[in-house]
Structure formats: C-alpha cells, structure tokens
N, C-alpha and C. Protein backbone atom coordinates (compact mmCIF):
# COMPACT_ATOMS: atom_id res chain seq x y z
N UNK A 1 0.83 -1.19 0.00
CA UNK A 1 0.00 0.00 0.00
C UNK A 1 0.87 1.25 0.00
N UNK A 2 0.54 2.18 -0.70
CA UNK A 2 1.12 3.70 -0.59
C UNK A 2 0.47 4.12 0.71
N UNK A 3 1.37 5.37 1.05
CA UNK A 3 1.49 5.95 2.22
C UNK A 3 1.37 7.70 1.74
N UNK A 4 0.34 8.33 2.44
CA UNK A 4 0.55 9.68 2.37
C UNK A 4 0.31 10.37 3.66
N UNK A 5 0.54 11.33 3.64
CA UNK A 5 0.14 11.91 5.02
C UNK A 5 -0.66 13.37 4.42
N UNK A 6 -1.66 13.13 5.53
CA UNK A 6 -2.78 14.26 5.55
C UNK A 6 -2.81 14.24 7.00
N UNK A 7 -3.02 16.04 7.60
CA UNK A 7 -3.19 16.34 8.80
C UNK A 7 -2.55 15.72 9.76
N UNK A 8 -0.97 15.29 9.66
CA UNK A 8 -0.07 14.81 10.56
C UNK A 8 -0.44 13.59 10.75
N UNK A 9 -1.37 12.72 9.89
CA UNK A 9 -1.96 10.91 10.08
C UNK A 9 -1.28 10.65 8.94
N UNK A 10 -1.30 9.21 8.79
CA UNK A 10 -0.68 8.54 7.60
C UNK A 10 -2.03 7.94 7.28
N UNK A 11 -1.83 7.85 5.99
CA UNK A 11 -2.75 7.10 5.35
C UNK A 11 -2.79 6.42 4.04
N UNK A 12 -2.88 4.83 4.73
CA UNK A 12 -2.69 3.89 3.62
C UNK A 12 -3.72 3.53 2.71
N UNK A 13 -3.26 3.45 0.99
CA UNK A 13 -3.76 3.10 0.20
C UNK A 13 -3.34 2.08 -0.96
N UNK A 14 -4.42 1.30 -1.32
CA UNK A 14 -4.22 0.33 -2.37
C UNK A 14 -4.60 0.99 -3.25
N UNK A 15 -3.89 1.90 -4.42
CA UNK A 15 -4.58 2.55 -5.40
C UNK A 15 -4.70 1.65 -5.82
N UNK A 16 -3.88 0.53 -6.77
CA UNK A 16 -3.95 0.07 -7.99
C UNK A 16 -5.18 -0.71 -7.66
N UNK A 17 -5.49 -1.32 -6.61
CA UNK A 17 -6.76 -2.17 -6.21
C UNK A 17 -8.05 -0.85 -6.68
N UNK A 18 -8.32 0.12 -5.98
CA UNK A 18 -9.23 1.21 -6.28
C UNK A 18 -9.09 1.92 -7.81
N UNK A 19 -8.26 1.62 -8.31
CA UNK A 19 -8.14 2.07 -9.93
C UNK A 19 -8.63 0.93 -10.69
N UNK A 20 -8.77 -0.57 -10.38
CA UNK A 20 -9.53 -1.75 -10.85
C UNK A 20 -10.83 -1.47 -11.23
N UNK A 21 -10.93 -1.83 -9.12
CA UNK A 21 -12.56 -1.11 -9.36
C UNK A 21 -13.34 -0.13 -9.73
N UNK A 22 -12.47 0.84 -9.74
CA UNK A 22 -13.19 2.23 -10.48
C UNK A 22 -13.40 2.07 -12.07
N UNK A 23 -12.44 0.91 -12.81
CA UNK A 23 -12.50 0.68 -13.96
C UNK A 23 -14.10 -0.07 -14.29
N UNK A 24 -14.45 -0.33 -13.34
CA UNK A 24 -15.91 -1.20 -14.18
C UNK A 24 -17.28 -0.62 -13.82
N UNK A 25 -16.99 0.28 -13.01
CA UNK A 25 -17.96 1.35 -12.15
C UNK A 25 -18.39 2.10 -13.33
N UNK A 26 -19.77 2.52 -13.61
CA UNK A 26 -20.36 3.33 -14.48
C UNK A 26 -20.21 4.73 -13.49
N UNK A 27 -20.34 5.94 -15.24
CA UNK A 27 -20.30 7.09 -13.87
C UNK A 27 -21.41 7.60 -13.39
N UNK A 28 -21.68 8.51 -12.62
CA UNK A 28 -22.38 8.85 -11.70
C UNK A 28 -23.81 9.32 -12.70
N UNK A 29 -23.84 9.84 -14.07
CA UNK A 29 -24.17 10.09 -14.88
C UNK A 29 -25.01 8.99 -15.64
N UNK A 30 -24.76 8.19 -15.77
CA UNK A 30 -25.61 7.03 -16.33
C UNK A 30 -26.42 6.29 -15.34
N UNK A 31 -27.30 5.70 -16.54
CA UNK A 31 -28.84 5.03 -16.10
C UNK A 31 -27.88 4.19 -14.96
N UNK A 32 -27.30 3.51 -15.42
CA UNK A 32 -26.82 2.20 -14.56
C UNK A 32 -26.13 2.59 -13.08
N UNK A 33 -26.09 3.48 -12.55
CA UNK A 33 -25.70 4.58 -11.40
C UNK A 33 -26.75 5.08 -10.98
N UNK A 34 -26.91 6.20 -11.60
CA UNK A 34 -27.88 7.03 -10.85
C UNK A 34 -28.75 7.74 -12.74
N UNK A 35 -28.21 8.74 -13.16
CA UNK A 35 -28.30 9.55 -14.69
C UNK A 35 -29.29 10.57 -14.12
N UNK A 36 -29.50 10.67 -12.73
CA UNK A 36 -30.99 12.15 -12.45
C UNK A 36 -29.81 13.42 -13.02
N UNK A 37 -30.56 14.66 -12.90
CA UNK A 37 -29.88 15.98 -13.39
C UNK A 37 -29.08 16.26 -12.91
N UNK A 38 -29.07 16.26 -11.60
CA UNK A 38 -27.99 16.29 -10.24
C UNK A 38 -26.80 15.54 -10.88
N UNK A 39 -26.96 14.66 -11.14
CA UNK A 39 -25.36 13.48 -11.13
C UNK A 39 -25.10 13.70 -12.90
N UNK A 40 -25.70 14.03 -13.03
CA UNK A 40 -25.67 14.56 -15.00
C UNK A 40 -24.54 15.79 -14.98
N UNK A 41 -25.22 16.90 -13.97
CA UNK A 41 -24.76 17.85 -14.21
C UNK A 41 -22.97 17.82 -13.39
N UNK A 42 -22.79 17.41 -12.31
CA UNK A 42 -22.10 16.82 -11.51
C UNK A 42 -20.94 16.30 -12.34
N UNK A 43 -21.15 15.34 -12.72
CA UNK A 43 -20.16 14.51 -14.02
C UNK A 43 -19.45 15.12 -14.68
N UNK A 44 -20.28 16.31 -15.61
CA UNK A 44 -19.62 17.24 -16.41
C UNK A 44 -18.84 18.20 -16.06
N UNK A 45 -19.29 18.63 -14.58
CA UNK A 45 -18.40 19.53 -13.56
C UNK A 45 -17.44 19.22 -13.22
N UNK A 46 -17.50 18.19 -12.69
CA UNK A 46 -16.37 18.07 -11.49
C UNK A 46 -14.80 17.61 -12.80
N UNK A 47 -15.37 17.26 -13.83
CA UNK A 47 -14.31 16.89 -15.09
C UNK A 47 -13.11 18.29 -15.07
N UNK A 48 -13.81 19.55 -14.71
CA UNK A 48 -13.65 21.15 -15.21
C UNK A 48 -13.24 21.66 -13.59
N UNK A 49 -12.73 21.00 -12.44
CA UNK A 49 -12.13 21.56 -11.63
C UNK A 49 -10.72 21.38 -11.68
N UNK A 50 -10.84 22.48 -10.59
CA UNK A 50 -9.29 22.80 -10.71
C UNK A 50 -7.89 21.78 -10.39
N UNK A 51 -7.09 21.19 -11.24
CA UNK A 51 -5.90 20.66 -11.03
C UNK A 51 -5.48 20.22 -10.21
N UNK A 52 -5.27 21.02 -8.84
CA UNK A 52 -5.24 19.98 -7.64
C UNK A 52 -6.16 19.60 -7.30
N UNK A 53 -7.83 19.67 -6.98
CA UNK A 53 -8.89 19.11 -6.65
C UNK A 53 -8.75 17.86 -7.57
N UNK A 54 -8.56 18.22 -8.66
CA UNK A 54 -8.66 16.70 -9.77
C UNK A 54 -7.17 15.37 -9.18
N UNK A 55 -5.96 16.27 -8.38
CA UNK A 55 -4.82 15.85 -8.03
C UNK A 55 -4.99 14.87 -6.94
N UNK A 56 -6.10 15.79 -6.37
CA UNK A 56 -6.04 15.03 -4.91
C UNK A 56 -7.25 13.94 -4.85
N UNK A 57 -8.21 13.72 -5.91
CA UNK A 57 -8.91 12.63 -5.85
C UNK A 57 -7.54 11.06 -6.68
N UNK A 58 -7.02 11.52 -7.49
CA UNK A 58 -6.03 10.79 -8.42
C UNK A 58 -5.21 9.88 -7.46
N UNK A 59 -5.05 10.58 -6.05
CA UNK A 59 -3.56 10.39 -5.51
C UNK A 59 -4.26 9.37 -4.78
N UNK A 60 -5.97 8.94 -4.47
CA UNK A 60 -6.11 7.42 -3.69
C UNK A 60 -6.77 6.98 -5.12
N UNK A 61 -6.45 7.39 -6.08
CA UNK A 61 -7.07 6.09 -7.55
C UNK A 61 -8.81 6.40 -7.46
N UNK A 62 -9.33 7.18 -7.39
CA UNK A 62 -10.55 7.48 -7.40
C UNK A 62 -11.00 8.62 -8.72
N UNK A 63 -11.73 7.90 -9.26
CA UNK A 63 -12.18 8.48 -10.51
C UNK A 63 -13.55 9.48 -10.10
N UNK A 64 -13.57 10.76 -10.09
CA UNK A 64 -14.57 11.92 -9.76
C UNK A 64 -15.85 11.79 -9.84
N UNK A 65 -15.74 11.03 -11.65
CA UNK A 65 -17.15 10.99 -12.16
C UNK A 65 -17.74 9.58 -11.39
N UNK A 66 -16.95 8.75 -10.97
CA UNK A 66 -18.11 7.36 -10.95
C UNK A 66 -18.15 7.37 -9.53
N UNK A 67 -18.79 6.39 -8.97
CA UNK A 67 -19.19 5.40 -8.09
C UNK A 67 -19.90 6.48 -7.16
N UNK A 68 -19.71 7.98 -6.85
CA UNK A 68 -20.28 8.62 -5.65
C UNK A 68 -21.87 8.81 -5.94
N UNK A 69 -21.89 9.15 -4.01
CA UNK A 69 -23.45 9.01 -4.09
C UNK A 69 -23.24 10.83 -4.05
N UNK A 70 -24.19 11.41 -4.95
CA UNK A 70 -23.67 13.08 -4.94
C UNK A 70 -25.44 13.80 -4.65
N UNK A 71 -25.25 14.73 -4.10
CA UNK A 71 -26.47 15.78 -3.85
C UNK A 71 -26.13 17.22 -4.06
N UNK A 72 -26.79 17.61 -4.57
CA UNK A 72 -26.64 19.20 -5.21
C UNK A 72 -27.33 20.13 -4.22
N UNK A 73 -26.17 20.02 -3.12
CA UNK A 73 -26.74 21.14 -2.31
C UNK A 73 -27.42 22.45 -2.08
N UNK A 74 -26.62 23.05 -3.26
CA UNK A 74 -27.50 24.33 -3.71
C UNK A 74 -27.44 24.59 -4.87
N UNK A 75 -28.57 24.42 -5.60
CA UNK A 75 -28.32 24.68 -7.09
C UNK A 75 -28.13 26.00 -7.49
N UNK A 76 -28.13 26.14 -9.15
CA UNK A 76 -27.60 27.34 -9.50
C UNK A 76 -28.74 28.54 -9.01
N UNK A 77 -27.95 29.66 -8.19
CA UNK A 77 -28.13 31.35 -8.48
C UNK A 77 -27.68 32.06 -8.28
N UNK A 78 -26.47 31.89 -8.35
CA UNK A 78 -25.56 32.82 -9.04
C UNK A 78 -24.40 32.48 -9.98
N UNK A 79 -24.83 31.31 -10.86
CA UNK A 79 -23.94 30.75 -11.55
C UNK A 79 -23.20 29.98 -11.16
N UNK A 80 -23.63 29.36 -9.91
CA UNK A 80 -22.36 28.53 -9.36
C UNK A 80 -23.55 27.41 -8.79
N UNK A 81 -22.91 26.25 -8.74
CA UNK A 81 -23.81 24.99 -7.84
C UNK A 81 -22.50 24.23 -6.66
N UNK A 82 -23.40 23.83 -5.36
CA UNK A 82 -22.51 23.50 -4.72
C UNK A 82 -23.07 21.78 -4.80
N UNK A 83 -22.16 20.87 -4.31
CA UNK A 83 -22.34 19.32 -4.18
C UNK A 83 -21.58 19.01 -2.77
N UNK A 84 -22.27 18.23 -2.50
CA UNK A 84 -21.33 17.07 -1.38
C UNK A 84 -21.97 15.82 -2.54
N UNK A 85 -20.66 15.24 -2.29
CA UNK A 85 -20.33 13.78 -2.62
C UNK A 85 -19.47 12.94 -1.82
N UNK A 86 -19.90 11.62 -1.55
CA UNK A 86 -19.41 10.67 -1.24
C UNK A 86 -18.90 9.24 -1.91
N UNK A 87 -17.74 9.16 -1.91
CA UNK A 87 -16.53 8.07 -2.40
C UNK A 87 -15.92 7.14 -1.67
N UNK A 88 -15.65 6.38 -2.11
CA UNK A 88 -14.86 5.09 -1.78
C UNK A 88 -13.38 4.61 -2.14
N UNK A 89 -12.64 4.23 -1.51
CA UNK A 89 -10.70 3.99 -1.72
C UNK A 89 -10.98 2.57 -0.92
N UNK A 90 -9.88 1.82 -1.48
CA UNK A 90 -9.24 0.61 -0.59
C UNK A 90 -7.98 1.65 -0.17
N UNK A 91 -8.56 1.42 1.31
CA UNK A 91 -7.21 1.81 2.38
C UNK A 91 -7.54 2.14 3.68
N UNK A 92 -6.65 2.42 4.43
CA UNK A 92 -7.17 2.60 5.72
C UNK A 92 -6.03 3.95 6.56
N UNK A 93 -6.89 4.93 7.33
CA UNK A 93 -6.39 6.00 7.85
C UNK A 93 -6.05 5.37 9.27
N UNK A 94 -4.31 5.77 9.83
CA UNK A 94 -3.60 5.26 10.89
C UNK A 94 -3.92 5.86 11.93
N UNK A 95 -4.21 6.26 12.77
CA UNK A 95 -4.21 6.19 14.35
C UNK A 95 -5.48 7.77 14.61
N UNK A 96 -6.16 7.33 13.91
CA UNK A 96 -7.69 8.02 14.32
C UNK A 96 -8.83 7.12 13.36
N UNK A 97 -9.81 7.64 13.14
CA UNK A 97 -10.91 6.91 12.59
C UNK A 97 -11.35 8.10 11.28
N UNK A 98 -11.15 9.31 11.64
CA UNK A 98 -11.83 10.47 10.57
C UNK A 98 -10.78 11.26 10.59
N UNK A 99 -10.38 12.10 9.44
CA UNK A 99 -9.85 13.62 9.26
C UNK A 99 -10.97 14.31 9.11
N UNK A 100 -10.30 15.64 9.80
CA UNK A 100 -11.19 16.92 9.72
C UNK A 100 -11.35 17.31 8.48
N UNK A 101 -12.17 18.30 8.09
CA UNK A 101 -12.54 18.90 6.44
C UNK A 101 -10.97 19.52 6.53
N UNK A 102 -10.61 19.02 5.13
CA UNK A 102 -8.77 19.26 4.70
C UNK A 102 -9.54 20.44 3.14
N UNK A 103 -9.10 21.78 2.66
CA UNK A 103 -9.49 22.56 1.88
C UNK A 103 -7.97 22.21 0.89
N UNK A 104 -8.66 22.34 -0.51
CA UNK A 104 -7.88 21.46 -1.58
C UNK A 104 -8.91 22.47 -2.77
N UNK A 105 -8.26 23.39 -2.88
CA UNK A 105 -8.71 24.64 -3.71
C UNK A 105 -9.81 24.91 -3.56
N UNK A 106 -11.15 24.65 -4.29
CA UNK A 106 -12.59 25.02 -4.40
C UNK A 106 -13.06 24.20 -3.89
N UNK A 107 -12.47 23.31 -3.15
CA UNK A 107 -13.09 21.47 -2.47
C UNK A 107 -12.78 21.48 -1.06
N UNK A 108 -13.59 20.89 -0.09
CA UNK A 108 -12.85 20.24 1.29
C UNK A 108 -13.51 18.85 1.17
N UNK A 109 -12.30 18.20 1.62
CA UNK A 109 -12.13 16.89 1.48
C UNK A 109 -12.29 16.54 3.09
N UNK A 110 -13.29 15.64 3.33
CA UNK A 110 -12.93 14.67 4.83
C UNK A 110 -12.82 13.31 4.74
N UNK A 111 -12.36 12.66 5.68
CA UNK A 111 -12.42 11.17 5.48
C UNK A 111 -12.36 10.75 6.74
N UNK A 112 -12.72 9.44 6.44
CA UNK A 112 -13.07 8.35 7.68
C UNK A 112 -13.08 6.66 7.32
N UNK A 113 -12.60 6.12 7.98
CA UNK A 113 -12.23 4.69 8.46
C UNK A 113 -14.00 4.20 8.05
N UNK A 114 -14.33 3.58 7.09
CA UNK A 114 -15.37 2.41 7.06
C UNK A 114 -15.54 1.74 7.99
N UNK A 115 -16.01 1.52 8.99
CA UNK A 115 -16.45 0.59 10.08
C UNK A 115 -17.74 -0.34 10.23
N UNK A 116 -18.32 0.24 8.95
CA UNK A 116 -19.49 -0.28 8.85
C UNK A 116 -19.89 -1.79 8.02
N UNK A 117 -20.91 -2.15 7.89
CA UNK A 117 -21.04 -3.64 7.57
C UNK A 117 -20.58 -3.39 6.22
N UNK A 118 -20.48 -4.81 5.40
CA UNK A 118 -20.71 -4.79 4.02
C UNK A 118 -21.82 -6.03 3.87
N UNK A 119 -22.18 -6.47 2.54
CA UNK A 119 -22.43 -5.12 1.73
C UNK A 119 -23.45 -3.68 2.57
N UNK A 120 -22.89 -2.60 1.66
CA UNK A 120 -23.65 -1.52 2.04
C UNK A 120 -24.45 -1.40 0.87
N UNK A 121 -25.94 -0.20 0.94
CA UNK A 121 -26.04 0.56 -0.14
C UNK A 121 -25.05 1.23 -0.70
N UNK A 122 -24.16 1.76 -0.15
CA UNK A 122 -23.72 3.19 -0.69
C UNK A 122 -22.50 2.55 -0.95
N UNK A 123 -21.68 1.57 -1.15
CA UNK A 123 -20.53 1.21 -1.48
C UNK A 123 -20.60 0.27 -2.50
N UNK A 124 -19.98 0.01 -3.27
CA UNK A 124 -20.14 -1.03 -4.52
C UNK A 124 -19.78 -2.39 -3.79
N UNK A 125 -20.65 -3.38 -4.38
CA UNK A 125 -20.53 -4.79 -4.02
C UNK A 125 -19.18 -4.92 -3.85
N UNK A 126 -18.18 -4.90 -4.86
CA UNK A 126 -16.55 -5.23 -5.33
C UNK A 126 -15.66 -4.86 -4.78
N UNK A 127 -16.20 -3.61 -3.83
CA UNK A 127 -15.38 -3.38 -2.60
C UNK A 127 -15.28 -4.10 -1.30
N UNK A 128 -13.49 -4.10 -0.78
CA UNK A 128 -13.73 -5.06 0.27
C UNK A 128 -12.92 -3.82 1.28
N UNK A 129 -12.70 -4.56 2.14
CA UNK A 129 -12.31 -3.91 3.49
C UNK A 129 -10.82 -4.31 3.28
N UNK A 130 -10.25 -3.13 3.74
CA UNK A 130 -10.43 -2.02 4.41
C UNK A 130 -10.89 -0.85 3.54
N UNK A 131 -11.85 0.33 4.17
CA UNK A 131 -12.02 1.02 3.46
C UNK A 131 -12.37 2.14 4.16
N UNK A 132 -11.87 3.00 3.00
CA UNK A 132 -12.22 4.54 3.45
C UNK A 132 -13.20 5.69 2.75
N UNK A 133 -13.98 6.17 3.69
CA UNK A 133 -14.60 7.31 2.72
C UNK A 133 -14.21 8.47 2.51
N UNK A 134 -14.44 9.09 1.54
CA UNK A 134 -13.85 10.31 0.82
C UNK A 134 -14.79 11.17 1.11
N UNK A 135 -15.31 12.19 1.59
CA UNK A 135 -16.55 13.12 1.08
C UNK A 135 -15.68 14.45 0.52
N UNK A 136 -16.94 14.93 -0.35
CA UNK A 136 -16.46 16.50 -0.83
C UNK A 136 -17.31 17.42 -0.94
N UNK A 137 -17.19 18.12 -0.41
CA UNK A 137 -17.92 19.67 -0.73
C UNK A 137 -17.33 20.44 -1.79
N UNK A 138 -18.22 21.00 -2.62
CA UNK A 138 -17.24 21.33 -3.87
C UNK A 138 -18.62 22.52 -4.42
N UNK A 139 -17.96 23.92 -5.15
CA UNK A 139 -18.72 24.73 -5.90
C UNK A 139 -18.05 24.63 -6.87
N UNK A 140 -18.54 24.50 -8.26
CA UNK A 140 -18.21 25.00 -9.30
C UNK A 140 -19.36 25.40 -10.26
N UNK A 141 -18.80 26.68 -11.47
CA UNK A 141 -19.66 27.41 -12.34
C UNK A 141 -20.93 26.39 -12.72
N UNK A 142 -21.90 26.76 -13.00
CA UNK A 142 -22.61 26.06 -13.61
C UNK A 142 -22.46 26.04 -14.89
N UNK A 143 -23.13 24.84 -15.84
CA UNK A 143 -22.90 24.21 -17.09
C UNK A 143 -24.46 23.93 -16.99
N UNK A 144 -24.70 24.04 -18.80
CA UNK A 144 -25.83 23.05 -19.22
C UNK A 144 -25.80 22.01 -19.67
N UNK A 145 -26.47 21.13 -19.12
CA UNK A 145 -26.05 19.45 -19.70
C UNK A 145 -27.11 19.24 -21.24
C-alpha cells in the first residue's frame, strides 16, 4: 500500500486495487448509477475543476465521475452549484478513525475509516475492506447538460 500523510496521520492506500474497481464502475451520470440531473450535471463539472482538486482525488485512484453518491446542495443562483459527494478507496487512515474537512482549492475533502457492515447501499458490491470514505464539498460554475 502507498502511504501519504494528511493532517499529521498517515494514510494507507491500495490505489492500484481502487483504480480496478473504479475501472468497471459506471459514472455517476448514467442510467446504470444514478443519470438524475444532479449526477448529470455533476459529471460534467467536477471533469472542469481545478488541477489539484482533480490531483487530490487521483492520488487514492478514485475516478470523480463514478461510483459517488452526490447531492446538489444548492443549485444554481448565481452561476455557481454546490455538491457534497461521497466516495470510496481501498485503504485505511492510521491512528484516528476520521480527518477533519482538509481545503484542496474550491473542495474540502474529509475522510473516515469504514467501520461499517458490508455489503452496504452506498458502497459497490466489489469493494472489500479495508475502506475509506472520501466526502467533498465542492462549488463549481454552472454548465448546461
């Protein structure tokens, strides 16, 4: 497993295992996922953020567009829409259970230790343990799909 450190914790990851599974995962955008307007519009967005936000999902093998469960917190009025989304990594965070919201340009990122059963709803069958969740809060411009 790779090793990074966020907020003075280490935290281990199996990308190449989470770059597998992200390979057969439809994205968030299609029938076979979700395809409502929310995860339509979402898809096309989050493609169009900024470099390190796109850096720092890359660095645990997690592909933006697929597998999250996403809600469009505030839609567009003033040209901008906000989302929380939630993601999935094979790996596990060392000597706590959660990081605090970590800010990663237009994004804050938190995470936490999976402790919960499998299978879940909200996690893909193909995932196994150990695992971690990703969430994000994220604004970007609005787009028409």
């Amino acid at each position: 497993m790779e090793e990074i450190t966020l907020n003075d914790f280490i935290v281990k990851i199996d990308k190449d295992k989470t770059l597998e599974l992200y390979k057969a995962l439809p994205k968030v955008s299609d029938k076979a996922h979700c395809g409502c307007e929310d995860c339509q519009l979402f898809a096309k967005q989050i493609q169009h953020a900024s470099p390190e936000v796109l850096k720092f999902f890359k660095q645990f093998g997690v592909d933006p567009t697929k597998e999250a469960e996403v809600w469009r917190a505030m839609p567009n009025k003033d040209g901008f829409d906000t989302y929380s989304a939630d993601y999935h990594f094979i790996g596990v965070i060392q000597g706590t259970d959660e990081l605090d919201w970590i800010q990663i340009g237009e994004a804050s990122f938190g995470l936490a230790n999976h402790d919960g059963d499998l299978p879940s709803p909200m996690i893909p069958s193909t995932f196994s343990k150990p695992i971690v969740e990703l969430a994000v809060r994220i604004t970007m411009p609005h787009i028409e799909i």
